[in-house]
C-alpha atoms as a PDB file:
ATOM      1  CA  UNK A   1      24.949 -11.535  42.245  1.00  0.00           C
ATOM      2  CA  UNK A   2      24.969 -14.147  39.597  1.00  0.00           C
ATOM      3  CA  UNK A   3      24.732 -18.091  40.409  1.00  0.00           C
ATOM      4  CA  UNK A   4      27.734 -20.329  41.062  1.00  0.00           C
ATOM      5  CA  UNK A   5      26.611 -21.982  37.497  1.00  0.00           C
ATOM      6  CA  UNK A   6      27.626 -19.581  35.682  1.00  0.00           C
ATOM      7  CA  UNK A   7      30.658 -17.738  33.513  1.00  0.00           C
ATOM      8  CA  UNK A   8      30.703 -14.055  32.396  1.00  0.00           C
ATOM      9  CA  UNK A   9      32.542 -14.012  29.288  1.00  0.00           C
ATOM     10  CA  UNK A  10      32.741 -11.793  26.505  1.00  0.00           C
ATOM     11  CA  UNK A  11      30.970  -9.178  25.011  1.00  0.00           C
ATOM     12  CA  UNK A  12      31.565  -6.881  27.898  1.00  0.00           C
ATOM     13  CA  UNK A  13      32.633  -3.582  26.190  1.00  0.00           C
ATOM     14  CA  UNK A  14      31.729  -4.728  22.555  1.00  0.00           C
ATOM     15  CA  UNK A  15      28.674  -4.804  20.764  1.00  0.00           C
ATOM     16  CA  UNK A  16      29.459  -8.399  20.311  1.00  0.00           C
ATOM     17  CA  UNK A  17      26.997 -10.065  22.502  1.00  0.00           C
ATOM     18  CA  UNK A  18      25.482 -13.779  21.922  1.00  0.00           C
ATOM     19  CA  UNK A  19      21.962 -13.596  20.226  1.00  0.00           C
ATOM     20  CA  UNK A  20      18.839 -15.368  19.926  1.00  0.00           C
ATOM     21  CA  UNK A  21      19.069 -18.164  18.322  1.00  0.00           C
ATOM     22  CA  UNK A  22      22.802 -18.839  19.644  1.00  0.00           C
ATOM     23  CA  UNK A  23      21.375 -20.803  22.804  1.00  0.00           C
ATOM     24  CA  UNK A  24      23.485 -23.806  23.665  1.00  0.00           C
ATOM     25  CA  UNK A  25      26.380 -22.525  21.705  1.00  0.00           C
ATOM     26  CA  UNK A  26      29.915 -23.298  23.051  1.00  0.00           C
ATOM     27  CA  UNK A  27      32.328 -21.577  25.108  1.00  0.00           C
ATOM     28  CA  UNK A  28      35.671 -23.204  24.181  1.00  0.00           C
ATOM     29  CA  UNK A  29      38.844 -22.631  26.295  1.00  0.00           C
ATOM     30  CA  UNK A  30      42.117 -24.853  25.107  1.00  0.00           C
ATOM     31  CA  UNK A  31      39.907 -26.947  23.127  1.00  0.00           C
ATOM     32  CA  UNK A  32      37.401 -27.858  26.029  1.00  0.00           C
ATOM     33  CA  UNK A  33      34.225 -27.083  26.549  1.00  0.00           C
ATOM     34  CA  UNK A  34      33.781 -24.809  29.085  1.00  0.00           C
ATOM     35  CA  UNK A  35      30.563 -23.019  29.046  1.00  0.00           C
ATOM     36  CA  UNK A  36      27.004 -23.339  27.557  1.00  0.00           C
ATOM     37  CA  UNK A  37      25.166 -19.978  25.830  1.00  0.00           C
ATOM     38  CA  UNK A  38      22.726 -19.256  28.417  1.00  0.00           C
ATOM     39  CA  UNK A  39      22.199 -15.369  28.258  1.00  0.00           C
ATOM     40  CA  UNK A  40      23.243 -12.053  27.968  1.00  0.00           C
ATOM     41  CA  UNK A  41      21.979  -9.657  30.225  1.00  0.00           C
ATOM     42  CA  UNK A  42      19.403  -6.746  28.607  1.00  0.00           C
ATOM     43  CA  UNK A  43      18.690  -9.306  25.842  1.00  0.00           C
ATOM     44  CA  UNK A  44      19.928  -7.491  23.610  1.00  0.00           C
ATOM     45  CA  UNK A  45      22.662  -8.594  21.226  1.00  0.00           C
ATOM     46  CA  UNK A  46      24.570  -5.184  20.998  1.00  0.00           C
ATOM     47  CA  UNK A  47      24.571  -4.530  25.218  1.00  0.00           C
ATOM     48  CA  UNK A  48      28.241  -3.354  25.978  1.00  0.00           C
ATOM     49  CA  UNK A  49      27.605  -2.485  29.705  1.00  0.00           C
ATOM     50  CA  UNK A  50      27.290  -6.570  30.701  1.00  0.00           C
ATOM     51  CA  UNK A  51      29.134  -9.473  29.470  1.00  0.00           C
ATOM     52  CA  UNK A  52      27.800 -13.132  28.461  1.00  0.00           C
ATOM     53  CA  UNK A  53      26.780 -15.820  30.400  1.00  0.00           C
ATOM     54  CA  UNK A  54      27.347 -18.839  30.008  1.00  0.00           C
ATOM     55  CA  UNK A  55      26.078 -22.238  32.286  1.00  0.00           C
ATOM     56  CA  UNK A  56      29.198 -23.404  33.536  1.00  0.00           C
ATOM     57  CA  UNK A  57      29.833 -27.061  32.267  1.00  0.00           C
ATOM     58  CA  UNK A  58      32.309 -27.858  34.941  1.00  0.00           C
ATOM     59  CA  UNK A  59      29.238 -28.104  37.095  1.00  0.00           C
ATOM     60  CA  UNK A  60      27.305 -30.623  36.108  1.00  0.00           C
ATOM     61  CA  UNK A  61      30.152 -32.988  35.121  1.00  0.00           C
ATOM     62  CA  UNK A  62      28.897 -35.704  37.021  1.00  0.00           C
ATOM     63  CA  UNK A  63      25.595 -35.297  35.569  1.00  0.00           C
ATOM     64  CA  UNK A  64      27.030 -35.331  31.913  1.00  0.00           C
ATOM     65  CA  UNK A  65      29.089 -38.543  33.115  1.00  0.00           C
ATOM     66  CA  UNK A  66      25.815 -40.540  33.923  1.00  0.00           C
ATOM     67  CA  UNK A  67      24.099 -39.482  30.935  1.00  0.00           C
ATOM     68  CA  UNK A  68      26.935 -40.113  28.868  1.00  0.00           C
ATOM     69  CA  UNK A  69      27.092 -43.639  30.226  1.00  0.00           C
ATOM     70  CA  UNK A  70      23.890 -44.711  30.107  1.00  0.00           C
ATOM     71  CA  UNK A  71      23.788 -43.661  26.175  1.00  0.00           C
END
């Protein structure tokens, strides 16, 4: 079971999974930031059997707020 932080996107069924070195890219859904690079599961970039994860942005919103204002 995979944290409540998290989003499984992507490279599920393709040999298009996120790499090192694409860390902190983002996930972009209707021109928002959704997601954060985090992972892919058997880190390795060509791992069809699993999908992406990403840190779900969404939860630390408030967190980004306060940092954001006190910039």
């Amino acid at each position: 079971m995979l944290p409540e932080n998290v989003i499984c996107a992507g490279g599920y069924g393709t040999d298009k999974g996120f790499c090192q070195g694409d860390s902190g890219g983002p996930l972009v859904c209707n021109g928002k930031a959704a997601g954060v690079v985090s992972y892919n599961w058997g880190k390795n970039c060509r791992y069809p059997n699993r999908p992406n994860v990403y840190t779900d942005v969404s939860k630390y919103l408030p967190w980004i707020r306060k940092i954001m204002k006190d910039c």
